[in-house]
C-alpha atoms as a PDB file:
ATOM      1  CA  UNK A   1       0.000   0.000   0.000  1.00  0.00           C
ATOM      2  CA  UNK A   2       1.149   3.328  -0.828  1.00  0.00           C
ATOM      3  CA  UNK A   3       1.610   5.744   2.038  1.00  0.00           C
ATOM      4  CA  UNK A   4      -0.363   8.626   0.774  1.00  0.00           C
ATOM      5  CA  UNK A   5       0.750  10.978   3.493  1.00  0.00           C
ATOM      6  CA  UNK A   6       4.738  10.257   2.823  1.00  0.00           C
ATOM      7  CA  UNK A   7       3.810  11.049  -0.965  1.00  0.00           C
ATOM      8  CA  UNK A   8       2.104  14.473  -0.207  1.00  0.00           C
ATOM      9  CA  UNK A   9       5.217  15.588   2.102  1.00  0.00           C
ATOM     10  CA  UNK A  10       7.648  14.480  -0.950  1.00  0.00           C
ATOM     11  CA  UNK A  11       5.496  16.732  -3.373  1.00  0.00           C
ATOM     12  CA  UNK A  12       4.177  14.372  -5.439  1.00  0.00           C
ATOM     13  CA  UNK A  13       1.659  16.393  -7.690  1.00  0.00           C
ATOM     14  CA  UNK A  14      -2.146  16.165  -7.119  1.00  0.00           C
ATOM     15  CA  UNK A  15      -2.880  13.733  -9.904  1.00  0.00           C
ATOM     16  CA  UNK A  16      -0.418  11.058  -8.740  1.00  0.00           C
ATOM     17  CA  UNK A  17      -1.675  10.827  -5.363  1.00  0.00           C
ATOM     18  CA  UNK A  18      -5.354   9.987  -6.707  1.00  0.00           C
ATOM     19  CA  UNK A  19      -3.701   7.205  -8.769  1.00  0.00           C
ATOM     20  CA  UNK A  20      -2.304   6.190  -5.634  1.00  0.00           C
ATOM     21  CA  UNK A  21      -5.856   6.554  -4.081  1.00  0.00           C
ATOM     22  CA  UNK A  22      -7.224   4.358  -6.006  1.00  0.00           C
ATOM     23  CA  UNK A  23      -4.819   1.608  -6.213  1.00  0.00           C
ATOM     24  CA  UNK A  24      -4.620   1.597  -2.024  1.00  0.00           C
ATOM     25  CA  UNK A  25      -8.804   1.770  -2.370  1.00  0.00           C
ATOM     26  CA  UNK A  26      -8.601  -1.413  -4.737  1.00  0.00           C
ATOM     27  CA  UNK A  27      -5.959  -3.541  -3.010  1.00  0.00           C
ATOM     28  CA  UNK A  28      -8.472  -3.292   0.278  1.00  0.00           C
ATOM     29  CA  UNK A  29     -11.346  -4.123  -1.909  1.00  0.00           C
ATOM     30  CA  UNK A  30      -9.455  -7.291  -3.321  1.00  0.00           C
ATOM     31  CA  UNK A  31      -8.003  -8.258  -0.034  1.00  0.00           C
ATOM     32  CA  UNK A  32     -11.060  -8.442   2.138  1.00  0.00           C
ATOM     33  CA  UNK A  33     -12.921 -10.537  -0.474  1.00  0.00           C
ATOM     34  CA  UNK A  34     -13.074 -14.414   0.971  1.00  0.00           C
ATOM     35  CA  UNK A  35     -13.952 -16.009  -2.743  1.00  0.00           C
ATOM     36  CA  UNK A  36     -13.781 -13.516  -6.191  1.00  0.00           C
ATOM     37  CA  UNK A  37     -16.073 -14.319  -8.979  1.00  0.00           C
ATOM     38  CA  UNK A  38     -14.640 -12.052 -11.936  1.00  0.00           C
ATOM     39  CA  UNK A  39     -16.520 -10.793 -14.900  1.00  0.00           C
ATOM     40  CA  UNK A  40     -15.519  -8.497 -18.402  1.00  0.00           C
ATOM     41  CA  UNK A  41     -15.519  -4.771 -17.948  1.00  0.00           C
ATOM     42  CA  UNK A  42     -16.388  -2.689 -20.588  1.00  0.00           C
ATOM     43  CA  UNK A  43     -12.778  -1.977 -20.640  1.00  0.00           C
ATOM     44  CA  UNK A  44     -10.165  -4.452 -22.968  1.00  0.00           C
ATOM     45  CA  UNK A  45      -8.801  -7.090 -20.533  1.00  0.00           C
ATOM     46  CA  UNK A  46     -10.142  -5.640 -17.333  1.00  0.00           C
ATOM     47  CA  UNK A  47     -12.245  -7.544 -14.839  1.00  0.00           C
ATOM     48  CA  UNK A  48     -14.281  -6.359 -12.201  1.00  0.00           C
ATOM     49  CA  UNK A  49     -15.173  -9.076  -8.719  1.00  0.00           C
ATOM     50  CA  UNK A  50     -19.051  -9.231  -8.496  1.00  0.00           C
ATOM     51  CA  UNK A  51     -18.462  -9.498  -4.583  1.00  0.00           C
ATOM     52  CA  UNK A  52     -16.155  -7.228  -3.605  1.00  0.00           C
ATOM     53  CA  UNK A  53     -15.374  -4.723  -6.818  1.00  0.00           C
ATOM     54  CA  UNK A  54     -11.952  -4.902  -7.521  1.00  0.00           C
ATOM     55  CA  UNK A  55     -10.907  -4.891 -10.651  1.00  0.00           C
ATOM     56  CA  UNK A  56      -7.766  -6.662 -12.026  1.00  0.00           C
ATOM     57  CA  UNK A  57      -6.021  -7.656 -15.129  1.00  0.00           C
ATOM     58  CA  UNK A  58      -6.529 -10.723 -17.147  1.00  0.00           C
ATOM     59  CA  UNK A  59      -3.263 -12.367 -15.987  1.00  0.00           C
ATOM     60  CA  UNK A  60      -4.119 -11.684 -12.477  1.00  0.00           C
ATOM     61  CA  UNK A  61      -7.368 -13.911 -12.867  1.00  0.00           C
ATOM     62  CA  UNK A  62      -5.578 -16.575 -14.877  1.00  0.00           C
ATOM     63  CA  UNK A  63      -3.228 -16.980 -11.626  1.00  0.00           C
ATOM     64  CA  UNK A  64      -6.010 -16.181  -9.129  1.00  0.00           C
ATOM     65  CA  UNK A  65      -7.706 -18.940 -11.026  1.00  0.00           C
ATOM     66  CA  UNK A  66      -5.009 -21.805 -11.157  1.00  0.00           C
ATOM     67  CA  UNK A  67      -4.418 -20.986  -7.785  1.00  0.00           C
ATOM     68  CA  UNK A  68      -8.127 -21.947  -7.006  1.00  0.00           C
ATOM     69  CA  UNK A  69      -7.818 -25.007  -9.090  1.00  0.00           C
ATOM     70  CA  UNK A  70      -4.778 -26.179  -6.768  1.00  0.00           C
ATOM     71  CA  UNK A  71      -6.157 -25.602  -3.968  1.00  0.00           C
ATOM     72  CA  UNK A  72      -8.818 -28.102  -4.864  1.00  0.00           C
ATOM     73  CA  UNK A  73      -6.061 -30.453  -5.689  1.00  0.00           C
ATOM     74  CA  UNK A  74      -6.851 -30.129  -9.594  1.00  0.00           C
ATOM     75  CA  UNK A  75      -3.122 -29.271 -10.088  1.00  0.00           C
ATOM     76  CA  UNK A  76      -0.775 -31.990 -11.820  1.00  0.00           C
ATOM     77  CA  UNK A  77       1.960 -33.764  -9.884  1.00  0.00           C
ATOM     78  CA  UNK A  78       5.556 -32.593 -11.398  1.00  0.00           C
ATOM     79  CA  UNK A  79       6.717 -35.018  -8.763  1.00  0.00           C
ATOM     80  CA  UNK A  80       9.218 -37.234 -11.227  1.00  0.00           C
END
């Protein structure tokens, strides 16, 4: 998480703290969500979580995904 307050003493300009903002805002969103459930924005590779509103990029969900499937135990053994 960015420290906001840190930024504003180092004189970051106005527009890069909102950026800032907003990525602190969606890492809490996608943090405090026990189970994601992902669906298209209207904007190119961009998903949005129906349960907790975080949006994230598609290679995020393909990991977030395989992740889930391993967890499950659908993962292959490389064991050799």
């Amino acid at each position: 998480m960015f420290d906001i307050e840190k930024a504003k003493a180092k004189g970051i300009d106005g527009q890069s703290i909102a950026i800032m903002q907003s990525i602190n805002e969606n890492t809490a969103k996608r943090e405090s969500c026990n189970l994601h459930e992902f669906e298209k924005t209207d904007r190119i590779g961009k998903y949005r979580c129906k349960n907790c509103g975080c949006v994230e990029d598609g290679g995020f969900i393909l990991a977030y995904e395989q992740g889930l499937k391993h967890g499950k135990g659908g993962g292959s053994d490389n064991s050799n």
